[in-house]
Protein backbone atom coordinates (compact mmCIF):
# COMPACT_ATOMS: atom_id res chain seq x y z
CA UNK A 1 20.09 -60.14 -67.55
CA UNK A 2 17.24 -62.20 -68.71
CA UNK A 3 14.94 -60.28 -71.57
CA UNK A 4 11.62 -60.33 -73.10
CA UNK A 5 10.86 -61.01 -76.90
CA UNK A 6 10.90 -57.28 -76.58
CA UNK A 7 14.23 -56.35 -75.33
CA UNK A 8 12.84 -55.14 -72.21
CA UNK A 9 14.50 -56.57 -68.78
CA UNK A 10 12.31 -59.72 -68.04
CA UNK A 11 11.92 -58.91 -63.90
CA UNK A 12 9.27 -62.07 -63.70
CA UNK A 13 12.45 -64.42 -64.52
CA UNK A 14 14.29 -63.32 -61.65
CA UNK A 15 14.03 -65.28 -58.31
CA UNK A 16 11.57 -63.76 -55.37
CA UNK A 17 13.58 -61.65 -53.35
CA UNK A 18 14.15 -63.20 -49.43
CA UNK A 19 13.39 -59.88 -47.70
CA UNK A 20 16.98 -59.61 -46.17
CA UNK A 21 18.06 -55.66 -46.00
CA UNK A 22 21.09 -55.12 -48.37
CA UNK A 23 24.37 -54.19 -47.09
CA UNK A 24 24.65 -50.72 -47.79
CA UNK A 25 26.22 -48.89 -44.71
CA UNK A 26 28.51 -50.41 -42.09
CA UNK A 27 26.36 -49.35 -39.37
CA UNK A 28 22.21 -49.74 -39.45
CA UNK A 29 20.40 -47.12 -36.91
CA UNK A 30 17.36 -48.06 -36.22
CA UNK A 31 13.74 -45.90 -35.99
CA UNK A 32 14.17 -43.26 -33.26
CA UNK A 33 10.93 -41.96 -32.92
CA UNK A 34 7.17 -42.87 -33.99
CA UNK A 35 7.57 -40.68 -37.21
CA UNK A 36 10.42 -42.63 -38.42
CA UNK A 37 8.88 -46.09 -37.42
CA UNK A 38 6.05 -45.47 -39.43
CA UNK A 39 8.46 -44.20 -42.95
CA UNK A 40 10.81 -46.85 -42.35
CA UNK A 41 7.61 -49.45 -41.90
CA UNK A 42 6.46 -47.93 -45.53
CA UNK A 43 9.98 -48.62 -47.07
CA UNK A 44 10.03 -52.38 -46.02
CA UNK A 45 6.67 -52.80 -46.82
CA UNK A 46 7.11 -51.29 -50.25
CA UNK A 47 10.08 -52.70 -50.77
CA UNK A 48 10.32 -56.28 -49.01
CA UNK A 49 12.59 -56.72 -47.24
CA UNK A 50 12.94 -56.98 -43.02
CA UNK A 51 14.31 -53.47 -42.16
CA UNK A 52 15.86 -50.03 -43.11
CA UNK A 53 18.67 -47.75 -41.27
CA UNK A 54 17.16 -44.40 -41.34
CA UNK A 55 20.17 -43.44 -42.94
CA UNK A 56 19.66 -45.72 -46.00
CA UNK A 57 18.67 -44.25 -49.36
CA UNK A 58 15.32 -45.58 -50.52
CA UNK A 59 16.75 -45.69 -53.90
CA UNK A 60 19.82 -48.18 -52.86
CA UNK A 61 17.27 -50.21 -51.50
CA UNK A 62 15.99 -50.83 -54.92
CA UNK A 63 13.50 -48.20 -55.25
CA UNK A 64 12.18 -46.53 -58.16
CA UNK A 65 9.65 -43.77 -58.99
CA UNK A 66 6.74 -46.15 -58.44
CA UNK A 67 7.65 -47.17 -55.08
CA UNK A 68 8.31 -43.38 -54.51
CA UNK A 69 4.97 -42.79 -55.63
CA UNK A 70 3.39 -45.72 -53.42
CA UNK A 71 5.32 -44.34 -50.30
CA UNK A 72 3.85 -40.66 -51.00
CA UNK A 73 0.46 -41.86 -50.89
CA UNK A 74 0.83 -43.26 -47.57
CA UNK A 75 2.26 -40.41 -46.70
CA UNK A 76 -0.13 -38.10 -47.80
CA UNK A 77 -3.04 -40.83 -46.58
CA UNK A 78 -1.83 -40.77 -43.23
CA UNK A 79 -0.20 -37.81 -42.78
CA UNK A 80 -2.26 -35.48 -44.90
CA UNK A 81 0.90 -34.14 -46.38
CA UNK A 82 1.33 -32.99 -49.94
CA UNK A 83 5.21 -34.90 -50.66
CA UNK A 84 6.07 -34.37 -53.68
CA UNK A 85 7.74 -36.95 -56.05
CA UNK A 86 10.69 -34.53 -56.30
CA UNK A 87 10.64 -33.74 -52.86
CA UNK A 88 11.06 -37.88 -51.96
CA UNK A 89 14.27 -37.81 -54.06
CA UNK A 90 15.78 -35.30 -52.55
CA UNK A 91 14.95 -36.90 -49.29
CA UNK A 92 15.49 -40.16 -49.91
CA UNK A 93 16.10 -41.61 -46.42
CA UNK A 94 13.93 -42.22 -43.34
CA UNK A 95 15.30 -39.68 -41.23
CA UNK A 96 15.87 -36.61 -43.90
CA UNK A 97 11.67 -37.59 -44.65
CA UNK A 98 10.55 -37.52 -41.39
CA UNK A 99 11.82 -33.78 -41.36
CA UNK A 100 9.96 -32.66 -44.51
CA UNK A 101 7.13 -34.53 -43.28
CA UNK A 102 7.21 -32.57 -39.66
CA UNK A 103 8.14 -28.70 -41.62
CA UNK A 104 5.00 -30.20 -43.77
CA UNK A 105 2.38 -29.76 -40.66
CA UNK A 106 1.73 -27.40 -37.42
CA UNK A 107 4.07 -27.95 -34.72
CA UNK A 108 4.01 -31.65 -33.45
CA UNK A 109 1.43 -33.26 -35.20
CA UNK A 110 3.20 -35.31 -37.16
CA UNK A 111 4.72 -36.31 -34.67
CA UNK A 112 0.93 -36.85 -32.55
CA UNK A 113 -0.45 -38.84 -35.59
CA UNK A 114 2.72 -40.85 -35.88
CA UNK A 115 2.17 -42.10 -32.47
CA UNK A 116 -1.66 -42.77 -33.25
CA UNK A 117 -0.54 -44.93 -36.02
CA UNK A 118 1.56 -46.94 -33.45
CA UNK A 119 -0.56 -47.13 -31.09
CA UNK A 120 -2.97 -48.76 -33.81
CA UNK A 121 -0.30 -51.25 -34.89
CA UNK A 122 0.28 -52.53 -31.58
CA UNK A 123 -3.62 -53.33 -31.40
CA UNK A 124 -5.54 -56.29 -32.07
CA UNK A 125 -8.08 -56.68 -34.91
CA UNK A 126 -10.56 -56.92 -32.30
CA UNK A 127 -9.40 -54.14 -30.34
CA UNK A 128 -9.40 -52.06 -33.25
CA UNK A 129 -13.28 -53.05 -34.00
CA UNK A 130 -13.90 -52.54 -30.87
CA UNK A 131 -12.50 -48.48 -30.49
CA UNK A 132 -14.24 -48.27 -34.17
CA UNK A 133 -17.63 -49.35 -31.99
CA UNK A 134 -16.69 -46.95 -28.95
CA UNK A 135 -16.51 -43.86 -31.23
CA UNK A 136 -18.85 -44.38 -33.50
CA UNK A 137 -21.73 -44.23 -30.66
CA UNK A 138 -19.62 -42.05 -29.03
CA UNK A 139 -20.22 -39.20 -32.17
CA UNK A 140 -24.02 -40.64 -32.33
CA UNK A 141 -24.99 -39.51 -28.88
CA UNK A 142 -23.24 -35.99 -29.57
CA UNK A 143 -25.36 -35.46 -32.47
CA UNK A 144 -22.61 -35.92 -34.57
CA UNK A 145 -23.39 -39.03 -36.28
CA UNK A 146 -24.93 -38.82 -39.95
């Protein structure tokens, strides 16, 4: 392993990883629902590389309590979900999250704001701009606006 002056593991020296999932399981199950698309979009963000089995531990991916931490504020940012640190440990995979994440909130909203988010990924910069526009003077002419 390369090393600083300091002893420490030198992770600059080591090559940019490609983004290619590591072998981990001998079968790779996809995102079943909107929930689990958006927690498994988190963990290849955070992490990379080009996809996650739901059934793959965020910690074999190469995870460590930062990335936990960065995956628990989107959580909580989206979601409005208090995950814990702890709680991400013990649920380390996409599937055994989305469950703490949906016991987290009232009955189906995770599940509703999952598909929100989505919906917004599937949209254009433009379009996005554009429903921004349509609501804002949508909450101005119902006295809502500030």
């Amino acid at each position: 392993m390369p090393l600083t002056p300091n002893k420490k593991i030198d992770r600059k020296a080591f090559p940019e990883p490609d983004g290619m999932r590591a072998v981990l399981g001998a079968e790779s199950i996809p995102p079943r629902d909107a929930l689990e698309e958006a927690l498994a979009g988190w963990f290849t963000d955070v992490l990379r590389i080009d996809r996650v089995s739901v059934t793959d531990s965020l910690f074999d991916l190469g995870a460590d309590s930062l990335t936990a931490t960065r995956i628990a504020s989107h959580i909580r940012d989206a979601f409005r979900a208090d995950i814990t640190i702890p709680q991400l440990f013990r649920a380390a995979t996409v599937s055994a999250l989305a469950e703490i994440v949906r016991a987290a909130l009232p009955s189906g909203r995770a599940d509703a704001i999952a598909a929100a988010l989505r919906q917004l990924r599937g949209m254009s910069q433009a379009e996005k701009q554009d429903l921004i526009r349509k609501r804002q003077s949508g909450a101005g002419a119902g006295g809502n606006a500030r």
